[in-house]
N, C-alpha and C. Protein backbone atom coordinates (compact mmCIF):
# COMPACT_ATOMS: atom_id res chain seq x y z
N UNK A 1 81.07 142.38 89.39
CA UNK A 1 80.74 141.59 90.55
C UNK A 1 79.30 141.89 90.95
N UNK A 2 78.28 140.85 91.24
CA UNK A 2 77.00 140.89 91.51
C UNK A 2 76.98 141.17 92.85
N UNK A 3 75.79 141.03 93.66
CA UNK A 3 75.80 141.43 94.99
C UNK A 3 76.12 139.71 96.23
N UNK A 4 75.92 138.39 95.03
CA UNK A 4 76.15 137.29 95.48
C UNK A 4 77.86 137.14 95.24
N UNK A 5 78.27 138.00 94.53
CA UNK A 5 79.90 138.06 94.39
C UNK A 5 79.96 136.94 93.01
N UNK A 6 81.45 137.33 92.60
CA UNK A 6 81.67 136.75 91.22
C UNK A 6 81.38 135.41 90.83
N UNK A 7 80.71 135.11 89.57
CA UNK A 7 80.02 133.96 89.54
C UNK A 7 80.85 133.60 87.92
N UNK A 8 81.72 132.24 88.43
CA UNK A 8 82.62 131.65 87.71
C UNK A 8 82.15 130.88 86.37
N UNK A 9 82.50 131.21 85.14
CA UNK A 9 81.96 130.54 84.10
C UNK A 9 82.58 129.37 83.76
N UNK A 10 83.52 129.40 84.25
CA UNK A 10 84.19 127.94 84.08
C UNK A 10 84.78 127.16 85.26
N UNK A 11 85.17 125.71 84.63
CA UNK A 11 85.44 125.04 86.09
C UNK A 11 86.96 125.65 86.54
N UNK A 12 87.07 125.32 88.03
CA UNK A 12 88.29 125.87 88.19
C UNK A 12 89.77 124.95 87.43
N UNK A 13 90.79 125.70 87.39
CA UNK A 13 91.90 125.43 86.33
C UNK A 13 91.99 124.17 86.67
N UNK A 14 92.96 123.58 86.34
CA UNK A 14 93.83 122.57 86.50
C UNK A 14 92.97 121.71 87.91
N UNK A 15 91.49 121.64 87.55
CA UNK A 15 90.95 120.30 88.46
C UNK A 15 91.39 119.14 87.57
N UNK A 16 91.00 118.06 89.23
CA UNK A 16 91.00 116.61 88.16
C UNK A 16 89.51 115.68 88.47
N UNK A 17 89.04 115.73 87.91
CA UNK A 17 87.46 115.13 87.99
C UNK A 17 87.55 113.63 88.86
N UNK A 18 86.67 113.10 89.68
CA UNK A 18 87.12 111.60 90.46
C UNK A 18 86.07 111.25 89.99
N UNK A 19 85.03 111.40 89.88
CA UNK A 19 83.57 110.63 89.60
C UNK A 19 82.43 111.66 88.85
N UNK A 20 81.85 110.98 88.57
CA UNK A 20 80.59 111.95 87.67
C UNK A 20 79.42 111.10 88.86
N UNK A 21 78.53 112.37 88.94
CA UNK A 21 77.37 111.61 89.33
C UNK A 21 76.30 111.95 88.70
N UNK A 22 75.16 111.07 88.96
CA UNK A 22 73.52 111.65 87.90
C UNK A 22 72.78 111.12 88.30
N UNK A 23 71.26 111.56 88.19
CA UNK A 23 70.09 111.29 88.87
C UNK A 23 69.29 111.09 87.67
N UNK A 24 68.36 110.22 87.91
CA UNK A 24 67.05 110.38 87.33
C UNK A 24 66.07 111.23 87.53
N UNK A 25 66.62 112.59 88.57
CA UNK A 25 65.56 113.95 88.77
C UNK A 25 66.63 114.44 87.49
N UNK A 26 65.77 115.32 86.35
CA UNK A 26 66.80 116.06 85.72
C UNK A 26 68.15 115.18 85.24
N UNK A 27 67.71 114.16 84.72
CA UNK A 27 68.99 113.84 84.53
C UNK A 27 69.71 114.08 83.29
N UNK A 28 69.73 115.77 82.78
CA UNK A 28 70.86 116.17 82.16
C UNK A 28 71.29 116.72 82.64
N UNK A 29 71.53 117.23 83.88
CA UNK A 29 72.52 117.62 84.29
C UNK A 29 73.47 116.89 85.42
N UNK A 30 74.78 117.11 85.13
CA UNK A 30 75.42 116.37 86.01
C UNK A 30 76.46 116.48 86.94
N UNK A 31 76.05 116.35 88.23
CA UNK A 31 77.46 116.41 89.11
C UNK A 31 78.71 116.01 88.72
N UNK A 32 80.21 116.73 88.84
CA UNK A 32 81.11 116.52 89.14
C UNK A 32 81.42 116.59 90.42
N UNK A 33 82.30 116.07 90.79
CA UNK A 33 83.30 115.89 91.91
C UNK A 33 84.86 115.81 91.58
N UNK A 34 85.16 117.08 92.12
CA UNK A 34 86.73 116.88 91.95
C UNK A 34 87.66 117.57 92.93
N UNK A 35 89.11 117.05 92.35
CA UNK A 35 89.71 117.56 93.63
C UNK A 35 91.15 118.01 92.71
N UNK A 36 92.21 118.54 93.74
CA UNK A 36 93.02 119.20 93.36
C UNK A 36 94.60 118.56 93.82
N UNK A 37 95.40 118.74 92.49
CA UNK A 37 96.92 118.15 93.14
C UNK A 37 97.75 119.46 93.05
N UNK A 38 98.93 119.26 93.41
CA UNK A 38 100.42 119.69 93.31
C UNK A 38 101.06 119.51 91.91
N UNK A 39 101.94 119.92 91.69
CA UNK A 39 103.04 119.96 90.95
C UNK A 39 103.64 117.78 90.82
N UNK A 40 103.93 117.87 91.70
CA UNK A 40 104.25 116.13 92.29
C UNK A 40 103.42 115.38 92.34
N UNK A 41 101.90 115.92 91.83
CA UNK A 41 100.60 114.83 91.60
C UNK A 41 100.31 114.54 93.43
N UNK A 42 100.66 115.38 94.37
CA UNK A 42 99.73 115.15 95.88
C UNK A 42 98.38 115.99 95.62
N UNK A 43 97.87 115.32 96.65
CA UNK A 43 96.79 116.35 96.72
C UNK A 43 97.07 117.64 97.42
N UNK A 44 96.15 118.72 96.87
CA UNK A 44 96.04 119.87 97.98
C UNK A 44 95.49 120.12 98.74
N UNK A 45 95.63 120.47 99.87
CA UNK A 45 94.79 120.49 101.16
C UNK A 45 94.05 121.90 101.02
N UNK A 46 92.60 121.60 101.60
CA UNK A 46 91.48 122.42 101.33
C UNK A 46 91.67 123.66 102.15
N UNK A 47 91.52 124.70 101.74
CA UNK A 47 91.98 125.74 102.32
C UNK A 47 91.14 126.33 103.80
N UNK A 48 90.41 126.05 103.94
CA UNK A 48 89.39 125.64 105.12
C UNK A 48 89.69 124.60 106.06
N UNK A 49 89.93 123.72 105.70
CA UNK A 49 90.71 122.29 106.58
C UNK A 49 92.13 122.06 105.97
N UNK A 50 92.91 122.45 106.49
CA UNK A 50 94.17 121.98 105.97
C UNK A 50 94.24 120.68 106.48
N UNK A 51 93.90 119.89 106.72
CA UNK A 51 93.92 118.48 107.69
C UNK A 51 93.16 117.63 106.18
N UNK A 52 92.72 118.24 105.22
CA UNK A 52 91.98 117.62 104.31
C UNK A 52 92.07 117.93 103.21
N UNK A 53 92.02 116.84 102.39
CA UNK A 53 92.53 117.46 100.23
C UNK A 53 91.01 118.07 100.57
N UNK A 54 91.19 118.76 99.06
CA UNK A 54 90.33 119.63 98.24
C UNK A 54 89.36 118.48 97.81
N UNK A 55 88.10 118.16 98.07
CA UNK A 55 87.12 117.68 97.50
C UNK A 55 85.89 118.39 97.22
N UNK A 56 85.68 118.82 96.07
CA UNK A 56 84.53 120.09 95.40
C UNK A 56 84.02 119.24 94.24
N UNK A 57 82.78 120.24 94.03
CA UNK A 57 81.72 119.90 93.14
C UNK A 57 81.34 120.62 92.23
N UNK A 58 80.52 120.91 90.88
CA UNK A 58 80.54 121.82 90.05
C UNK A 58 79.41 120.64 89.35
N UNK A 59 78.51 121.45 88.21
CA UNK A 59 77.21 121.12 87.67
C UNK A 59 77.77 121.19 85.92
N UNK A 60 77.58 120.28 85.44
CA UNK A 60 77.70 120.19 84.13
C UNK A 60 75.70 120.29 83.18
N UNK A 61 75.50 121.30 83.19
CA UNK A 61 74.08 121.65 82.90
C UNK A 61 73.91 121.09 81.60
N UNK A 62 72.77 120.50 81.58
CA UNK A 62 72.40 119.55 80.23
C UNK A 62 73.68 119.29 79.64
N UNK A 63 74.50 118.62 80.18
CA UNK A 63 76.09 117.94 79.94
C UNK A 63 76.90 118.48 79.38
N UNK A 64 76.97 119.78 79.54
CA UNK A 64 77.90 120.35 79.16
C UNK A 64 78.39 121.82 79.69
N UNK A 65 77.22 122.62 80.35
CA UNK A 65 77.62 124.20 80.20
C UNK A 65 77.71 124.05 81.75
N UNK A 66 78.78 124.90 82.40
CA UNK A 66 79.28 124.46 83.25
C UNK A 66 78.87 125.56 84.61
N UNK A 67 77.96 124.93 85.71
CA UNK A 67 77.65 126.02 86.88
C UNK A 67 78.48 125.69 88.24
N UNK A 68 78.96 127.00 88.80
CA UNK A 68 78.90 126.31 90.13
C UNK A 68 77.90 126.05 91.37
N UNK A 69 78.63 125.27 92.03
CA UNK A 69 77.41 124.57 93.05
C UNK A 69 77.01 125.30 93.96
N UNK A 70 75.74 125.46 93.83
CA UNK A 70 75.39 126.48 95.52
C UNK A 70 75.61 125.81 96.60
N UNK A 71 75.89 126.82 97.90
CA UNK A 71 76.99 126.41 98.70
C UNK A 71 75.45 125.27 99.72
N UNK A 72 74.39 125.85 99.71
CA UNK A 72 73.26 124.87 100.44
C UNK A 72 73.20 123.44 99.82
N UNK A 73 73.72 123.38 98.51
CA UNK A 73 73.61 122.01 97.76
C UNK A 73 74.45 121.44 97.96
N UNK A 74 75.76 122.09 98.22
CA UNK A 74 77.24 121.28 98.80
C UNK A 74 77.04 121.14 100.11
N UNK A 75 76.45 121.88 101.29
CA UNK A 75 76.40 121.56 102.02
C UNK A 75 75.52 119.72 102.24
N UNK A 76 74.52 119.85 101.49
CA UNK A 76 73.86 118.29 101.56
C UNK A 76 74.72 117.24 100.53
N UNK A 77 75.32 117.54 99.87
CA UNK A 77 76.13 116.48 99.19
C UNK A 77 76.92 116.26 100.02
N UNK A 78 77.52 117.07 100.90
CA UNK A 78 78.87 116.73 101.89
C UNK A 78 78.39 115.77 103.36
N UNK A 79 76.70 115.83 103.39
CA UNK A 79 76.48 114.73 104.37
C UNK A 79 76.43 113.06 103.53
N UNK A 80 76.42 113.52 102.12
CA UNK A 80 76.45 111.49 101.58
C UNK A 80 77.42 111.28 100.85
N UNK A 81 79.11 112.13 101.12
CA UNK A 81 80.22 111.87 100.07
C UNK A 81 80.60 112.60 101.18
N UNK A 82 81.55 112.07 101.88
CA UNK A 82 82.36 113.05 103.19
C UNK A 82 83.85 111.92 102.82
N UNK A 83 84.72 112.76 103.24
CA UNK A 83 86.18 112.09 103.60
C UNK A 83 86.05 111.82 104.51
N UNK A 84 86.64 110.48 104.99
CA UNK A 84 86.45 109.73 106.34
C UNK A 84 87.37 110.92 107.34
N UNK A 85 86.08 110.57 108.30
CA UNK A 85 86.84 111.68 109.32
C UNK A 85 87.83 111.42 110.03
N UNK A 86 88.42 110.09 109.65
CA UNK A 86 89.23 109.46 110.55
C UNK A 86 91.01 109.90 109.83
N UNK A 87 90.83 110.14 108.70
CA UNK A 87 91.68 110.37 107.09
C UNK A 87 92.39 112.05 108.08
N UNK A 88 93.81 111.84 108.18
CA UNK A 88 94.25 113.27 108.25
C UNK A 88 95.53 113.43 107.24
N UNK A 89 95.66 114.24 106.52
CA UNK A 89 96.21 114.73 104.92
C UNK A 89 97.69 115.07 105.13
N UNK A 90 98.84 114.64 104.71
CA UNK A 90 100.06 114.61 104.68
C UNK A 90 100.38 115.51 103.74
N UNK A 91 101.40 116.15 103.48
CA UNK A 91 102.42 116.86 102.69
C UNK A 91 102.33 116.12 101.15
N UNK A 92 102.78 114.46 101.48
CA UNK A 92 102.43 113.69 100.14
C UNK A 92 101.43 112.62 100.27
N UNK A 93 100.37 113.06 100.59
CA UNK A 93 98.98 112.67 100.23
C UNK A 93 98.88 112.19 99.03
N UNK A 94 98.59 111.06 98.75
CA UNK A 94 98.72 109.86 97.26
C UNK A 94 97.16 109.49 97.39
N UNK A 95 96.20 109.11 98.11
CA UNK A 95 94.76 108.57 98.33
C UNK A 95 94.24 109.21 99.99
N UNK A 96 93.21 109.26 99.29
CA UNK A 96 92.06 109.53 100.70
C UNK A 96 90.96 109.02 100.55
N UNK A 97 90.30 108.70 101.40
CA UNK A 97 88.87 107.88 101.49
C UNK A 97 88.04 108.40 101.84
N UNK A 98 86.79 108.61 101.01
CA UNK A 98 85.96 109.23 100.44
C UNK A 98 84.30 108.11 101.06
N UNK A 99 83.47 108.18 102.04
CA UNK A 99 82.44 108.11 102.55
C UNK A 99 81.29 107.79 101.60
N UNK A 100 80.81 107.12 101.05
CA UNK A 100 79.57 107.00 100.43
C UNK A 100 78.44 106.67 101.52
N UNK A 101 77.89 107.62 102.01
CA UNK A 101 77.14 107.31 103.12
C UNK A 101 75.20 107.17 102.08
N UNK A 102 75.16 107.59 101.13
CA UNK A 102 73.86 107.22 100.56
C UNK A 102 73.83 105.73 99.94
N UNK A 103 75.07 105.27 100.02
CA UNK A 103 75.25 103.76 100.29
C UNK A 103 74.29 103.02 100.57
N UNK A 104 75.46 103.49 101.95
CA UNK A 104 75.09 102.94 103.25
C UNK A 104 73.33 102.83 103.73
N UNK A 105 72.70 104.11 103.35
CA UNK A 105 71.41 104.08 103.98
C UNK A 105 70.44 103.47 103.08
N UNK A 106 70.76 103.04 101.79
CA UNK A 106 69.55 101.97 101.21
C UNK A 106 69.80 100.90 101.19
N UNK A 107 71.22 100.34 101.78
CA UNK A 107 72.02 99.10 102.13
C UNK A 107 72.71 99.12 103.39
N UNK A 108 72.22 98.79 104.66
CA UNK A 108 72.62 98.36 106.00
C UNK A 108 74.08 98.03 105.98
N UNK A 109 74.24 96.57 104.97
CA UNK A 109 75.56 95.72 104.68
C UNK A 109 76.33 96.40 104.11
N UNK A 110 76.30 97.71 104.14
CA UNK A 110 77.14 98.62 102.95
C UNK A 110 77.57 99.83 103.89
N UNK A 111 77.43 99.78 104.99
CA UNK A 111 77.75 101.11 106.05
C UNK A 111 79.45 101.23 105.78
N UNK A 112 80.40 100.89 105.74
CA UNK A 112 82.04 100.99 105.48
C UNK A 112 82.09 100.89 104.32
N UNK A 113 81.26 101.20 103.22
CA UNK A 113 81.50 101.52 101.45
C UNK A 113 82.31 102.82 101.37
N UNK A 114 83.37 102.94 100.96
CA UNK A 114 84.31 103.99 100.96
C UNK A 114 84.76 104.04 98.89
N UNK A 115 84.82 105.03 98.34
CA UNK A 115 85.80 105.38 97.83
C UNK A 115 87.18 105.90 97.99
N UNK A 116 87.73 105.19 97.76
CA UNK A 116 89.56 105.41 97.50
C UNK A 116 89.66 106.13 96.49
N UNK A 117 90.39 107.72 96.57
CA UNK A 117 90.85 108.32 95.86
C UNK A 117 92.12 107.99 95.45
N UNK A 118 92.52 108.16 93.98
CA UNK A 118 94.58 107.92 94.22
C UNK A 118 94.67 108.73 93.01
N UNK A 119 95.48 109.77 93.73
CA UNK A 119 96.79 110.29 92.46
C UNK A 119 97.60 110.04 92.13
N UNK A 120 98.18 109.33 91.08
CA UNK A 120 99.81 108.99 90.39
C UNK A 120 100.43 109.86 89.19
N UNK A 121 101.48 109.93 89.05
CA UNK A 121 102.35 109.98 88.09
C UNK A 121 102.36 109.16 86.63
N UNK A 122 101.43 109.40 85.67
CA UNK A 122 101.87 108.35 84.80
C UNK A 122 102.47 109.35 83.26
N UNK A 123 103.74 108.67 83.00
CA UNK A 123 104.25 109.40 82.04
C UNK A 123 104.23 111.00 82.15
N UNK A 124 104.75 111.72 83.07
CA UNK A 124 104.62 112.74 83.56
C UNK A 124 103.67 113.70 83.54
N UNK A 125 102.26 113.12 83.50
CA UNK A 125 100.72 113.50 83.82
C UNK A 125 100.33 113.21 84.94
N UNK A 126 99.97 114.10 85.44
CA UNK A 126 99.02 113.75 86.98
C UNK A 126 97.32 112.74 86.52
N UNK A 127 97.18 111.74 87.28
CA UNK A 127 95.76 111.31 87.50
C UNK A 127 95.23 110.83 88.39
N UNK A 128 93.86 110.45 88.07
CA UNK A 128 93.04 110.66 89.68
C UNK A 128 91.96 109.40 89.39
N UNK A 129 91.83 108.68 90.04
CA UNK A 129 91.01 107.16 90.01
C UNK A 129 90.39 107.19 91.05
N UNK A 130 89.34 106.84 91.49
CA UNK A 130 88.72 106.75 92.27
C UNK A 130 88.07 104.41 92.54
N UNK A 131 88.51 103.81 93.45
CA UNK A 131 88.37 102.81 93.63
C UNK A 131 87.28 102.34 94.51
N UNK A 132 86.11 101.04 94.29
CA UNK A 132 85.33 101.26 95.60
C UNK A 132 85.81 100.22 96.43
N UNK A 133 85.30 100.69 97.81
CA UNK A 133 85.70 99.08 98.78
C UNK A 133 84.43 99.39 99.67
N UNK A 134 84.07 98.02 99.42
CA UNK A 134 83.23 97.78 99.70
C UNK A 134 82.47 96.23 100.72
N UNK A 135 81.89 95.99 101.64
CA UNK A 135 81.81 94.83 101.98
C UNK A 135 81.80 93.51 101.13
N UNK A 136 81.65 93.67 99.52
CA UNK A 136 81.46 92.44 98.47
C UNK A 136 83.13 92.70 97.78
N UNK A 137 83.56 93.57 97.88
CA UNK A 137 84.98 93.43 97.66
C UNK A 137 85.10 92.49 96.13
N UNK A 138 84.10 92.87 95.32
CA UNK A 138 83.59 92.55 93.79
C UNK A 138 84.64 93.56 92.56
N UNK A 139 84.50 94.84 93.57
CA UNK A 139 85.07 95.91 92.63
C UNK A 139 86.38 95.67 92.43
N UNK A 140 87.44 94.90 92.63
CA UNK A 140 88.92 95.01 93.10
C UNK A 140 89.26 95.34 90.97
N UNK A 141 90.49 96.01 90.79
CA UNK A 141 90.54 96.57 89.72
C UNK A 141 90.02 97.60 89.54
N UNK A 142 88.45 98.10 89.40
CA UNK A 142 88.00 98.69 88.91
C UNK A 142 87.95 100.23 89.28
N UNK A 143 87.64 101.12 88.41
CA UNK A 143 88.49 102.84 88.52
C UNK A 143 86.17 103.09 88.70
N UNK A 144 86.23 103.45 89.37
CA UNK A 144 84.77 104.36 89.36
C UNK A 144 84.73 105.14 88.42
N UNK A 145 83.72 105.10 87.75
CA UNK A 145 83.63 106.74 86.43
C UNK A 145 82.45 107.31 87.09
N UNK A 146 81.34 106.70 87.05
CA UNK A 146 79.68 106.81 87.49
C UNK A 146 79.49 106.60 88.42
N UNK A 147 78.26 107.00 89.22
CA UNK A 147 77.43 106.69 90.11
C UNK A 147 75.93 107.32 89.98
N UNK A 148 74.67 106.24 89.66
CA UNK A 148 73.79 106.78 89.24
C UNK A 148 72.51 106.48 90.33
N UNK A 149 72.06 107.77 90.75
CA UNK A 149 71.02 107.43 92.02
C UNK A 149 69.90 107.73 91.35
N UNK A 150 68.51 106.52 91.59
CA UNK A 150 66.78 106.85 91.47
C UNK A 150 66.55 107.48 92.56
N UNK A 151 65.78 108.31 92.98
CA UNK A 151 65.12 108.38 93.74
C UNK A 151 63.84 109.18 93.45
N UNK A 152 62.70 108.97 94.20
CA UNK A 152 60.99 109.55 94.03
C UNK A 152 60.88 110.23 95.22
N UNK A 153 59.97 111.33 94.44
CA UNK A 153 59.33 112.18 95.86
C UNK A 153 58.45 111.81 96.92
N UNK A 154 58.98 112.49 97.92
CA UNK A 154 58.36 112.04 99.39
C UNK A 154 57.68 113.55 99.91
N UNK A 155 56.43 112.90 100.27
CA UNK A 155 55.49 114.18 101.67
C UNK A 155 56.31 114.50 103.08
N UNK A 156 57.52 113.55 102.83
CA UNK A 156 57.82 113.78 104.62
C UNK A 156 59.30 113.63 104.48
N UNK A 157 59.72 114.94 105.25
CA UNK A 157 61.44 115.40 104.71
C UNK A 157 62.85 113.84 105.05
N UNK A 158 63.44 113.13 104.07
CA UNK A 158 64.04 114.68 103.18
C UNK A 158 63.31 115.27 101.91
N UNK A 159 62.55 114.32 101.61
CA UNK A 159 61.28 114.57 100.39
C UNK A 159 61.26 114.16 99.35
N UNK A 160 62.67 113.30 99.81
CA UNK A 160 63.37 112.27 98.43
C UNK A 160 63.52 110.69 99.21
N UNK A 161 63.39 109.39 98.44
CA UNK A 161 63.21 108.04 99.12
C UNK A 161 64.12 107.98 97.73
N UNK A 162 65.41 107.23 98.34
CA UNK A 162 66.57 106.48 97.34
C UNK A 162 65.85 105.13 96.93
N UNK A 163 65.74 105.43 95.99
CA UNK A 163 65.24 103.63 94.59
C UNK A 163 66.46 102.63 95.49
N UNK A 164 67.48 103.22 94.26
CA UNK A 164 68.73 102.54 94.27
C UNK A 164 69.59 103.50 93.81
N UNK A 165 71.09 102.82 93.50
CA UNK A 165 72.33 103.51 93.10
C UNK A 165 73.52 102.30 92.47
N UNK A 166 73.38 102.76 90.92
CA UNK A 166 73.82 102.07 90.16
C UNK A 166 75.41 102.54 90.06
N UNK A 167 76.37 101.95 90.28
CA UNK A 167 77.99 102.01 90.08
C UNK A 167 78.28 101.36 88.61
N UNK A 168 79.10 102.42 87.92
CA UNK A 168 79.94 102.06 86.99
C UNK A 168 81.52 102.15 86.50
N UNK A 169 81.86 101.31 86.53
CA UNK A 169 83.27 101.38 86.36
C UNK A 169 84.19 100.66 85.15
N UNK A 170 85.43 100.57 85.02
CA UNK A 170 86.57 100.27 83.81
C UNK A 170 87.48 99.29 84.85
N UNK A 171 87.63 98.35 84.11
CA UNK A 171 89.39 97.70 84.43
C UNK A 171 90.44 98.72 83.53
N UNK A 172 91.09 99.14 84.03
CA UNK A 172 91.84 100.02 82.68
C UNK A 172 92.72 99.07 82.62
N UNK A 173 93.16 97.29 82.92
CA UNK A 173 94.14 96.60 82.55
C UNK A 173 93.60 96.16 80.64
N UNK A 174 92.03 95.92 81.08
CA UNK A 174 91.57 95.18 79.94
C UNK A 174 90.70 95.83 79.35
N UNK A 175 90.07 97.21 79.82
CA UNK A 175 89.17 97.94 79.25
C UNK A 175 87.88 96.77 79.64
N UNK A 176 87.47 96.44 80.59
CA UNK A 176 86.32 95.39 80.45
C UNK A 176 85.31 96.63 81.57
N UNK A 177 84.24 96.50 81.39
CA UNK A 177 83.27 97.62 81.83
C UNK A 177 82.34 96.73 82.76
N UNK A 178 82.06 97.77 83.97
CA UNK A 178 81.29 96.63 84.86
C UNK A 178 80.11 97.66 85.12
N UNK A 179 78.61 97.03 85.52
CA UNK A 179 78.11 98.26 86.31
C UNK A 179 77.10 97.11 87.28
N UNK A 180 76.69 97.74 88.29
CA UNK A 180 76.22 96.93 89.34
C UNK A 180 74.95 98.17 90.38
N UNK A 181 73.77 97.60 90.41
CA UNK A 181 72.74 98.24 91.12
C UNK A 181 72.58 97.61 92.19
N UNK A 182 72.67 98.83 93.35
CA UNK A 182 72.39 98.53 94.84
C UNK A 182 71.16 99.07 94.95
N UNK A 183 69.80 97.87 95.07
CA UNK A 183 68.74 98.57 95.82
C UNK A 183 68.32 98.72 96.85
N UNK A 184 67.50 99.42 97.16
CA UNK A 184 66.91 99.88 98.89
C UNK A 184 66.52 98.75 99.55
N UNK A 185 66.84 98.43 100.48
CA UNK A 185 66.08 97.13 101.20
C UNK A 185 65.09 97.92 101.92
């Protein structure tokens, strides 16, 4: 044990990944986001908020070798990917809604852009889809895999100006692949 305390080489067990994210800063390395079920495919409530599933993050370094997230970097990811605060977590918790608030701020018309989380049962495997809803209500079908943000440096904090943020997703009825760029107005 270091003096920052034990530093995990792998991701934790039995996560289930909801989205990948990636930047054009560094973009080999890549955010995960994931969260955690039960036995019965619910979610688990975060041990800090029991009122709330487990939604965590972890770094896939040049796509593959696996870090965890410093807690100052989760702290700023958790102001533009928050669970709606309105969302309080049941025993059998099946979906929760998930805040895209960096949306929202390079698109006005996009302030109620939410991801829908959902865990099911299929063939006695737990899984985890992530759905968007959104004011264009374009996405219906589609499972989120990606989310890819530009952004360039700024002299005046936060020190980053969002381009845009490109969404990609699957019909898993037909396997048909969609992706769609929201830019900054």
């Amino acid at each position: 044990m270091s003096f920052f305390g034990s530093i995990a080489q792998e991701p934790p067990p039995l996560h289930y990944p909801i989205v990948k994210f990636e930047k054009n800063e560094n973009p080999e390395n890549i955010l995960i986001v994931y969260t955690l079920l039960d036995e019965a495919c619910h979610f688990k409530s975060d041990p800090k908020k029991s009122t709330l599933p487990v939604l965590d993050f972890y770094w896939l370094m040049n796509g593959s070798k696996y870090k965890r997230t410093h807690s100052l970097i989760k702290y700023n990811i958790r102001k533009k990917l928050q669970i709606d605060p309105q969302f309080k977590m049941t025993k059998i918790s099946d979906s929760f809604p998930v805040m895209l608030n960096e949306l929202s701020e390079i698109n006005k018309d996009f302030k109620n852009s939410k991801l829908i989380v959902n865990a099911k049962k299929i063939l006695e495997k737990c899984t985890v889809t992530a759905t968007l809803e959104n004011n264009e209500n374009d996405w219906d079908g589609f499972n989120i895999e990606r989310i890819f943000s530009e952004s360039k440096k700024t002299f005046i904090p936060p020190f980053r100006k969002i381009l845009s943020i490109r969404i990609d997703g699957i019909n898993p009825k037909n396997e048909n692949r969609k992706s769609k760029t929201y830019v900054a107005k």
